[in-house]
Protein backbone atom coordinates (compact mmCIF):
# COMPACT_ATOMS: atom_id res chain seq x y z
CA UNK A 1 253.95 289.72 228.43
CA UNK A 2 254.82 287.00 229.89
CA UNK A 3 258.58 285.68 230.54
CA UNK A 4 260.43 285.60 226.99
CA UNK A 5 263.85 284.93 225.55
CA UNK A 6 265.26 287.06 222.67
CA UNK A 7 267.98 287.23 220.44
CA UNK A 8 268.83 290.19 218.78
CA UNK A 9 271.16 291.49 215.73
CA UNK A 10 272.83 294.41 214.56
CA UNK A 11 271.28 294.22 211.19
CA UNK A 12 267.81 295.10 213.32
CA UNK A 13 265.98 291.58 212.59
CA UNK A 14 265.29 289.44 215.64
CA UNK A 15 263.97 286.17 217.28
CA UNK A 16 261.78 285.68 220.13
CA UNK A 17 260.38 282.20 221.88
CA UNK A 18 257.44 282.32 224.12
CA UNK A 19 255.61 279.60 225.28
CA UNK A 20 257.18 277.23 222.89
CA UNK A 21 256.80 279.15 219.69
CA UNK A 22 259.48 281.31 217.58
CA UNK A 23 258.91 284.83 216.33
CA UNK A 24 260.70 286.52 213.81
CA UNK A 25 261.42 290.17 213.06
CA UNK A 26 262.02 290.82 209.41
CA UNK A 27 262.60 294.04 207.61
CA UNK A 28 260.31 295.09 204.81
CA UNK A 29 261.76 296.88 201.48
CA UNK A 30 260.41 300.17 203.33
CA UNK A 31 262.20 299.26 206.22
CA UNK A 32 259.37 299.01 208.61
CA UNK A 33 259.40 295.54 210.51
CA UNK A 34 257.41 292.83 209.79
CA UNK A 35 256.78 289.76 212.50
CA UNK A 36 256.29 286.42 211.07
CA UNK A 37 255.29 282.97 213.23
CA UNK A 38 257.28 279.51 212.67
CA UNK A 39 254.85 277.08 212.08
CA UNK A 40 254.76 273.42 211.14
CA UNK A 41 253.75 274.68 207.61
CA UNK A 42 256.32 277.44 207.67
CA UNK A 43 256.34 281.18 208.08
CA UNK A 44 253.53 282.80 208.44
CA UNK A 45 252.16 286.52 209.42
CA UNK A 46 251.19 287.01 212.74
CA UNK A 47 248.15 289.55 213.32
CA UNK A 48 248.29 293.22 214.31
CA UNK A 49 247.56 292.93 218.24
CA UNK A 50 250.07 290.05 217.91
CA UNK A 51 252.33 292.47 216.23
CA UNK A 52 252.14 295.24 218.29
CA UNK A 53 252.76 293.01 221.57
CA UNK A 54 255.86 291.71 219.85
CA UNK A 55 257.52 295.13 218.91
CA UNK A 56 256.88 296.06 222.11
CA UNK A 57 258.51 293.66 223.77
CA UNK A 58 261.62 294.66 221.35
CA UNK A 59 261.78 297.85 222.04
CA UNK A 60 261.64 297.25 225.74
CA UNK A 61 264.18 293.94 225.94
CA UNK A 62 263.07 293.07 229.31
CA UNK A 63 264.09 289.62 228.75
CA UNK A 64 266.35 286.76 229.69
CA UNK A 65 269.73 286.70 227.28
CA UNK A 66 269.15 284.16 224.68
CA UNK A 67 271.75 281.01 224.73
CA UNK A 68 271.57 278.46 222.59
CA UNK A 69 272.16 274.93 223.64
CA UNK A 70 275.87 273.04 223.35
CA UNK A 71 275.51 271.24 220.11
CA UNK A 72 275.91 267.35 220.91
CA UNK A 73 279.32 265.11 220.32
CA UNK A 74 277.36 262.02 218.30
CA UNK A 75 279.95 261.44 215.65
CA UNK A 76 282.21 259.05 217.01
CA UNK A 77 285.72 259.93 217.47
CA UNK A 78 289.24 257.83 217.42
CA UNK A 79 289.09 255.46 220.60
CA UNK A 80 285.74 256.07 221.54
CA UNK A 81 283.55 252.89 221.69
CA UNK A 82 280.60 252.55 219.85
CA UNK A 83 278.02 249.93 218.43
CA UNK A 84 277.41 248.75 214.49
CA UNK A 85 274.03 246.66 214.36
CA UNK A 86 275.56 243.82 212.53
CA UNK A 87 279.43 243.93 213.94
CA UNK A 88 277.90 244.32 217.53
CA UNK A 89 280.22 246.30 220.07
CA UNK A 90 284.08 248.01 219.25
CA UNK A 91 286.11 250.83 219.17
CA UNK A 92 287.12 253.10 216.63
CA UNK A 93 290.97 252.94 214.99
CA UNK A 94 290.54 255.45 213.04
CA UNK A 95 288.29 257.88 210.87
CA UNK A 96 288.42 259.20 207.15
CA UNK A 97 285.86 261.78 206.25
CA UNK A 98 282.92 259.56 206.80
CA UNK A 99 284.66 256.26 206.71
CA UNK A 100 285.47 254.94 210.43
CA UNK A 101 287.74 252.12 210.91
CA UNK A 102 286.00 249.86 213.83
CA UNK A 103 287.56 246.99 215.86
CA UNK A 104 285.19 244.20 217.03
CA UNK A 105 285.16 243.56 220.78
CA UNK A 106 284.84 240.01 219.93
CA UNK A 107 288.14 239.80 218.04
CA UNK A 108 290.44 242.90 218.09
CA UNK A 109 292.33 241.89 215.20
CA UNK A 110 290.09 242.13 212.47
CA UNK A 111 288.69 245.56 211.64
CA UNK A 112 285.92 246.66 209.55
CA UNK A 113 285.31 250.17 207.60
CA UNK A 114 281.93 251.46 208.13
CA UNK A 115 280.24 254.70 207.76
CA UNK A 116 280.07 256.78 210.49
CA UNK A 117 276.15 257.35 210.28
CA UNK A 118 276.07 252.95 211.18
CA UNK A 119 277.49 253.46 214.47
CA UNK A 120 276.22 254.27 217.72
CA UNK A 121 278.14 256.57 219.88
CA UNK A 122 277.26 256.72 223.64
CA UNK A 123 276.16 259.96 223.57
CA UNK A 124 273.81 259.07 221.18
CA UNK A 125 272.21 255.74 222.96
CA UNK A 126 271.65 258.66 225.75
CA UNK A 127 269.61 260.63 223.67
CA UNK A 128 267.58 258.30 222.41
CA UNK A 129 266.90 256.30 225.86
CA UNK A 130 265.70 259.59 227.15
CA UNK A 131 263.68 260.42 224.45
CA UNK A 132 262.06 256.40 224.89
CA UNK A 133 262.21 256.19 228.86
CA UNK A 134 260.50 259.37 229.27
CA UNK A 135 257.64 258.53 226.82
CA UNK A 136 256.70 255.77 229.05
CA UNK A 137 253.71 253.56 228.49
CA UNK A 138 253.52 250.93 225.82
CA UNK A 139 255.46 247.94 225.55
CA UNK A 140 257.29 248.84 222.46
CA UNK A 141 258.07 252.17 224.11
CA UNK A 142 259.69 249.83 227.07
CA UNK A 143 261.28 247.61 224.65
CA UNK A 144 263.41 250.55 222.92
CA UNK A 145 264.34 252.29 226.32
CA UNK A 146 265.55 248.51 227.51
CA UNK A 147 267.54 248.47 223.82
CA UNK A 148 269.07 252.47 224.05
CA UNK A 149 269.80 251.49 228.43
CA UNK A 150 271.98 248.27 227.35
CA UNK A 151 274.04 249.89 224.34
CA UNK A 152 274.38 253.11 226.93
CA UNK A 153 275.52 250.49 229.81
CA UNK A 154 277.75 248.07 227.48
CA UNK A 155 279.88 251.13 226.27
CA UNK A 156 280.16 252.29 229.55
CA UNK A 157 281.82 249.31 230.58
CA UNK A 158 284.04 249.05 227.93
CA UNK A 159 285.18 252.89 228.75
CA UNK A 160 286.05 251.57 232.70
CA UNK A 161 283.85 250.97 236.04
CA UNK A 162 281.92 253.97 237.47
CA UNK A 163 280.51 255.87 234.29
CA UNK A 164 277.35 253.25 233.97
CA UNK A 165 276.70 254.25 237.94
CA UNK A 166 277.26 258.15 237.81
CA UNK A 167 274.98 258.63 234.41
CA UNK A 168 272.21 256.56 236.61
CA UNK A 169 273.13 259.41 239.70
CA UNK A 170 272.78 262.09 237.12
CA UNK A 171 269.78 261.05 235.40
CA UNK A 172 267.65 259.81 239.02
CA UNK A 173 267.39 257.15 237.79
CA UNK A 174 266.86 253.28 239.73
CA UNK A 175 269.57 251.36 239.26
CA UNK A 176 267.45 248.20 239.58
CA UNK A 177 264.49 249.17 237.00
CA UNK A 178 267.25 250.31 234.41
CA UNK A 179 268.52 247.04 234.99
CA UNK A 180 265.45 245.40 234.85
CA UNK A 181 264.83 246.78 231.21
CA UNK A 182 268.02 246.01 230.15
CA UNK A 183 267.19 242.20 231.23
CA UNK A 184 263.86 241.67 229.27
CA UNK A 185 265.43 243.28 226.43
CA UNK A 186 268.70 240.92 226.14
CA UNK A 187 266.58 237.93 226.89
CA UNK A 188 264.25 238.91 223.91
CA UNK A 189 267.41 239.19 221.41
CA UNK A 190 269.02 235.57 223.07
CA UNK A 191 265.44 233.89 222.08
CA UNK A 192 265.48 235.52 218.87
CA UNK A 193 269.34 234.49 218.19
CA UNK A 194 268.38 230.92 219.27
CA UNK A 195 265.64 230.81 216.97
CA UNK A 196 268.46 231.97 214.22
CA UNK A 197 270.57 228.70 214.98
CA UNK A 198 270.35 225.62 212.12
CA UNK A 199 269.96 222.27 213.57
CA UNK A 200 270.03 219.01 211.58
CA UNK A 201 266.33 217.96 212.69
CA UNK A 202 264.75 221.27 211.99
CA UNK A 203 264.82 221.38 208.54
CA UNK A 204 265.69 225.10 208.17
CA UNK A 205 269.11 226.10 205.58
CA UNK A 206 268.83 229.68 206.01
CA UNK A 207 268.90 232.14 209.22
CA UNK A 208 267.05 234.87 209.92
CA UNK A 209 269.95 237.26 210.14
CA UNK A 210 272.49 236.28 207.03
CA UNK A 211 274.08 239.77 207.42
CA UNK A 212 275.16 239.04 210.93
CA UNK A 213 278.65 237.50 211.12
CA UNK A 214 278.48 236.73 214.89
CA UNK A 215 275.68 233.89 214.61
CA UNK A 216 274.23 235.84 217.53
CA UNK A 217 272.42 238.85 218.28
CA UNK A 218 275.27 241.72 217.97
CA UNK A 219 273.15 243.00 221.25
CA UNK A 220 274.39 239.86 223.59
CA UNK A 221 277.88 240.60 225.39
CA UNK A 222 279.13 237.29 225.62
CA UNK A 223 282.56 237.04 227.12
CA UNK A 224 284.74 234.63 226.51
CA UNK A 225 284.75 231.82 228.53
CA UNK A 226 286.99 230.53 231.50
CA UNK A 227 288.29 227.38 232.25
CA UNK A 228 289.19 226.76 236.19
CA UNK A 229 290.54 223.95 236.34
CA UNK A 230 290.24 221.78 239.40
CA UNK A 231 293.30 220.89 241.53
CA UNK A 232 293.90 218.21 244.46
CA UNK A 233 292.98 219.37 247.52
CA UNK A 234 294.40 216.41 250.20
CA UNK A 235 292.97 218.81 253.40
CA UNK A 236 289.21 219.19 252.13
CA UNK A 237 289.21 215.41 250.79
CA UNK A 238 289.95 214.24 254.37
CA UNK A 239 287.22 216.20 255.83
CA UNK A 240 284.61 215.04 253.21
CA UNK A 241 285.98 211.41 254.63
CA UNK A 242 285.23 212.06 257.69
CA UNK A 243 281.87 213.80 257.30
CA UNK A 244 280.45 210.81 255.95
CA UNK A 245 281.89 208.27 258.65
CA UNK A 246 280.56 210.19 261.06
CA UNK A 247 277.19 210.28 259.18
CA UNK A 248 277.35 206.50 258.51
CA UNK A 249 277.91 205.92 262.46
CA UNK A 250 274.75 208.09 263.11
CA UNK A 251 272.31 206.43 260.41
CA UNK A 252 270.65 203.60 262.88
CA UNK A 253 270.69 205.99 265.93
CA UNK A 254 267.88 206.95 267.53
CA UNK A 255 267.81 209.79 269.55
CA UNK A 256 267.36 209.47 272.98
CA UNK A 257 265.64 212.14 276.07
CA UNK A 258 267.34 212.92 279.27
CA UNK A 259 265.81 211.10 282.22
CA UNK A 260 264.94 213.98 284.45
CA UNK A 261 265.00 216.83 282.83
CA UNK A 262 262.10 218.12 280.30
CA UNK A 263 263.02 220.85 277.90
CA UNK A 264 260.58 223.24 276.38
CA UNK A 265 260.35 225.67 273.67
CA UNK A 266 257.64 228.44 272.96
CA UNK A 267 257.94 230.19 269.82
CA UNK A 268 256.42 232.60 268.37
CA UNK A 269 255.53 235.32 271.21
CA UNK A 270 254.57 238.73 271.07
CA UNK A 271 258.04 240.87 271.10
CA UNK A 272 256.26 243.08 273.11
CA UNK A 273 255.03 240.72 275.78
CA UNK A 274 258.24 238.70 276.29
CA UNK A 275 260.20 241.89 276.94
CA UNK A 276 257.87 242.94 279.63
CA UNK A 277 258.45 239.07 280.68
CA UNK A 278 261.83 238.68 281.16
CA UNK A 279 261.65 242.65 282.92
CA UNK A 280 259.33 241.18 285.18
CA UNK A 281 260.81 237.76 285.37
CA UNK A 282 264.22 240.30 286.28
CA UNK A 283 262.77 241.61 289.62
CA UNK A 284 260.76 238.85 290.79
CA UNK A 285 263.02 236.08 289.29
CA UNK A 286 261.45 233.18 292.54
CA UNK A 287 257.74 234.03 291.81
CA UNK A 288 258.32 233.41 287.72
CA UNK A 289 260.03 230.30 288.10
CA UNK A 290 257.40 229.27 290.81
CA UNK A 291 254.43 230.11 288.23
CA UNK A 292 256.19 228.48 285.35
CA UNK A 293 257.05 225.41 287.33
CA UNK A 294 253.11 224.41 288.60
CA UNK A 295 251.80 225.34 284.86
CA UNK A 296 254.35 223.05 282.99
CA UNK A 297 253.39 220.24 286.48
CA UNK A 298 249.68 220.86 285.18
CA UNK A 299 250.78 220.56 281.28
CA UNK A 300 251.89 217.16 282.52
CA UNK A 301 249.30 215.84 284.51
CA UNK A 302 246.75 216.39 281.40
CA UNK A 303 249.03 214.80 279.15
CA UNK A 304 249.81 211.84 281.13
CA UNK A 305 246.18 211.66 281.11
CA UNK A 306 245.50 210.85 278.14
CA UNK A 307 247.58 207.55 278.35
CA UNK A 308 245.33 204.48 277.71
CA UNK A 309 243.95 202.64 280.98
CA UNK A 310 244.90 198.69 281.67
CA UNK A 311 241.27 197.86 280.52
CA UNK A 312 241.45 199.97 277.36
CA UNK A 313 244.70 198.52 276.92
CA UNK A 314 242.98 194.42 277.71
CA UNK A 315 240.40 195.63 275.09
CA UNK A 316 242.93 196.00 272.74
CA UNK A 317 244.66 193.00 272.73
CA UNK A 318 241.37 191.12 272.77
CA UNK A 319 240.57 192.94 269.91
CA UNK A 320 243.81 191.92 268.01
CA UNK A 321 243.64 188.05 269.19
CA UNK A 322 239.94 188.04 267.62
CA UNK A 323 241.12 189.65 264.27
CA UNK A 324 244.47 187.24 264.14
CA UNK A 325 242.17 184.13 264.52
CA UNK A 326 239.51 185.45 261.80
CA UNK A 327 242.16 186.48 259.13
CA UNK A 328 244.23 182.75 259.88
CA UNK A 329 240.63 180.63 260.01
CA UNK A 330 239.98 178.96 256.46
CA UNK A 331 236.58 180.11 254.92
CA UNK A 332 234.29 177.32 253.81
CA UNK A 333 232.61 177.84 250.26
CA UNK A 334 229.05 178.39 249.48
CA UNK A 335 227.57 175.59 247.14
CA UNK A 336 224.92 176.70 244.48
């Protein structure tokens, strides 16, 4: 058979898992053992080959020990932080049997008592992000990973800097596609909570969330806001002074070329080429500069050749006297 876990007990009954399913070993009145299957529709008897394979593998317990897996810490506990869908973000006071005494994030001195089945533990948001993220596919499948990755990250930050970044480590996960997720989720819930608010000139007298006592979508971590107020600054107010003098002074000036010397830029060159240029240009530095110099002589021969001759330029000005005389001469009127 192939690899299998087992657990066995004293009382002679056991459990085995192979390839996802779960056999049991159950002891008749007679006391001969009996092998059932788990199934979605319960117990049921597996056949004789299947039977025979199974005992066999009992007898023989050629198997890996069974363990069972650490059961998970999603109640919440006393200073933990946690989420309530209509509170929005806190931390827990205190706990009585199922009752939990939470503290809003958005004003520490008033506390609520919920049930602890309401809140959302991180643990929990963990859970259910991998059980969403890994599913992958469809938008609504995107949409609940993007919901489960911003509780997970908001009650990370309340707990201090560094957990949000080692889960991400722990999990491979991109930083900037969690992110990402997190993003087109919150800006769904701030559309939806501006579609909540009442405004004189829209008629509406009842939101869309009356339970919610934060106007807002309990999803949004809004902090409060700063004020910075400005103060004099003498130093940088004399500099801004003098910036725009010296930008007044330079508003009618034209700029003006050197008289004998031409400067010239070539951009764009091949990496490649230019650092075999300036090796080459390093050994034979007198035949560059010769090169260079009768190319950028020819460069200005053909542009200084394209300068208008004295008869194109007499053309010209004949051409502009004729035009100034038609457009001043008075134009006499047809009679009918």
């Amino acid at each position: 058979m192939k690899e299998t876990a087992m657990q066995i007990r004293a009382d002679g009954t056991a459990e085995i898992y192979r390839e996802g399913r779960q056999y049991l070993r159950v002891l008749r009145d007679d006391g001969e053992p009996r092998w059932l299957k788990r199934t979605s529709r319960g117990l049921r008897p597996v056949s004789d080959h299947r039977a025979r394979r199974l005992e066999r593998a009992y007898r023989n317990p050629a198997t890996k020990p069974f363990t069972r897996s650490p059961r998970l810490a999603l109640d919440p506990e006393v200073g933990q932080p946690a989420f309530h869908a209509v509170l929005g973000y806190g931390m827990v006071t205190a706990i009585k049997r199922d009752q939990v005494t939470f503290a809003c994030k958005r004003g520490r001195t008033v506390t609520h008592k919920v049930k602890a089945l309401d809140l959302i533990t991180k643990v929990k948001a963990e859970v259910e992000f991998g059980t969403c993220y890994f599913a992958g596919g469809a938008k609504a499948w995107r949409r609940a990973a993007g919901r489960w990755a911003s509780l997970y990250k908001n009650l990370c930050l309340m707990e201090g800097k560094g957990a949000y970044g080692a889960w991400l480590k722990r999990l491979c996960l991109n930083r900037s596609s969690i992110d990402d997720l997190i993003r087109r989720f919150e800006d769904e819930e701030r559309r939806f909570s501006q579609a909540q608010l009442i405004l004189p000139e829209s008629g509406k007298t009842d939101t869309l969330n009356p339970e919610s006592v934060i106007g807002v979508s309990p999803y949004l971590v809004t902090p409060s806001p700063q004020t910075i107020e400005s103060t004099p600054d003498p130093v940088n107010d004399e500099r801004q002074k003098n910036i725009q003098a010296e930008i007044s002074k330079r508003q009618e000036i034209e700029p003006t070329y050197h008289k004998s010397i031409l400067f010239l830029q070539h951009r764009h060159v091949d990496p490649e080429k230019l650092m075999l240029f300036n090796a080459i240009r390093k050994d034979a530095k007198e035949t560059v500069d010769a090169i260079m110099q009768r190319k950028i002589e020819e460069g200005i021969e053909e542009v200084l050749a394209l300068a208008p001759t004295a008869d194109q330029l007499n053309n010209e000005s004949t051409r502009n006297q004729r035009h100034e005389k038609a457009s001043t001469k008075p134009r006499k009127r047809r009679v009918q």
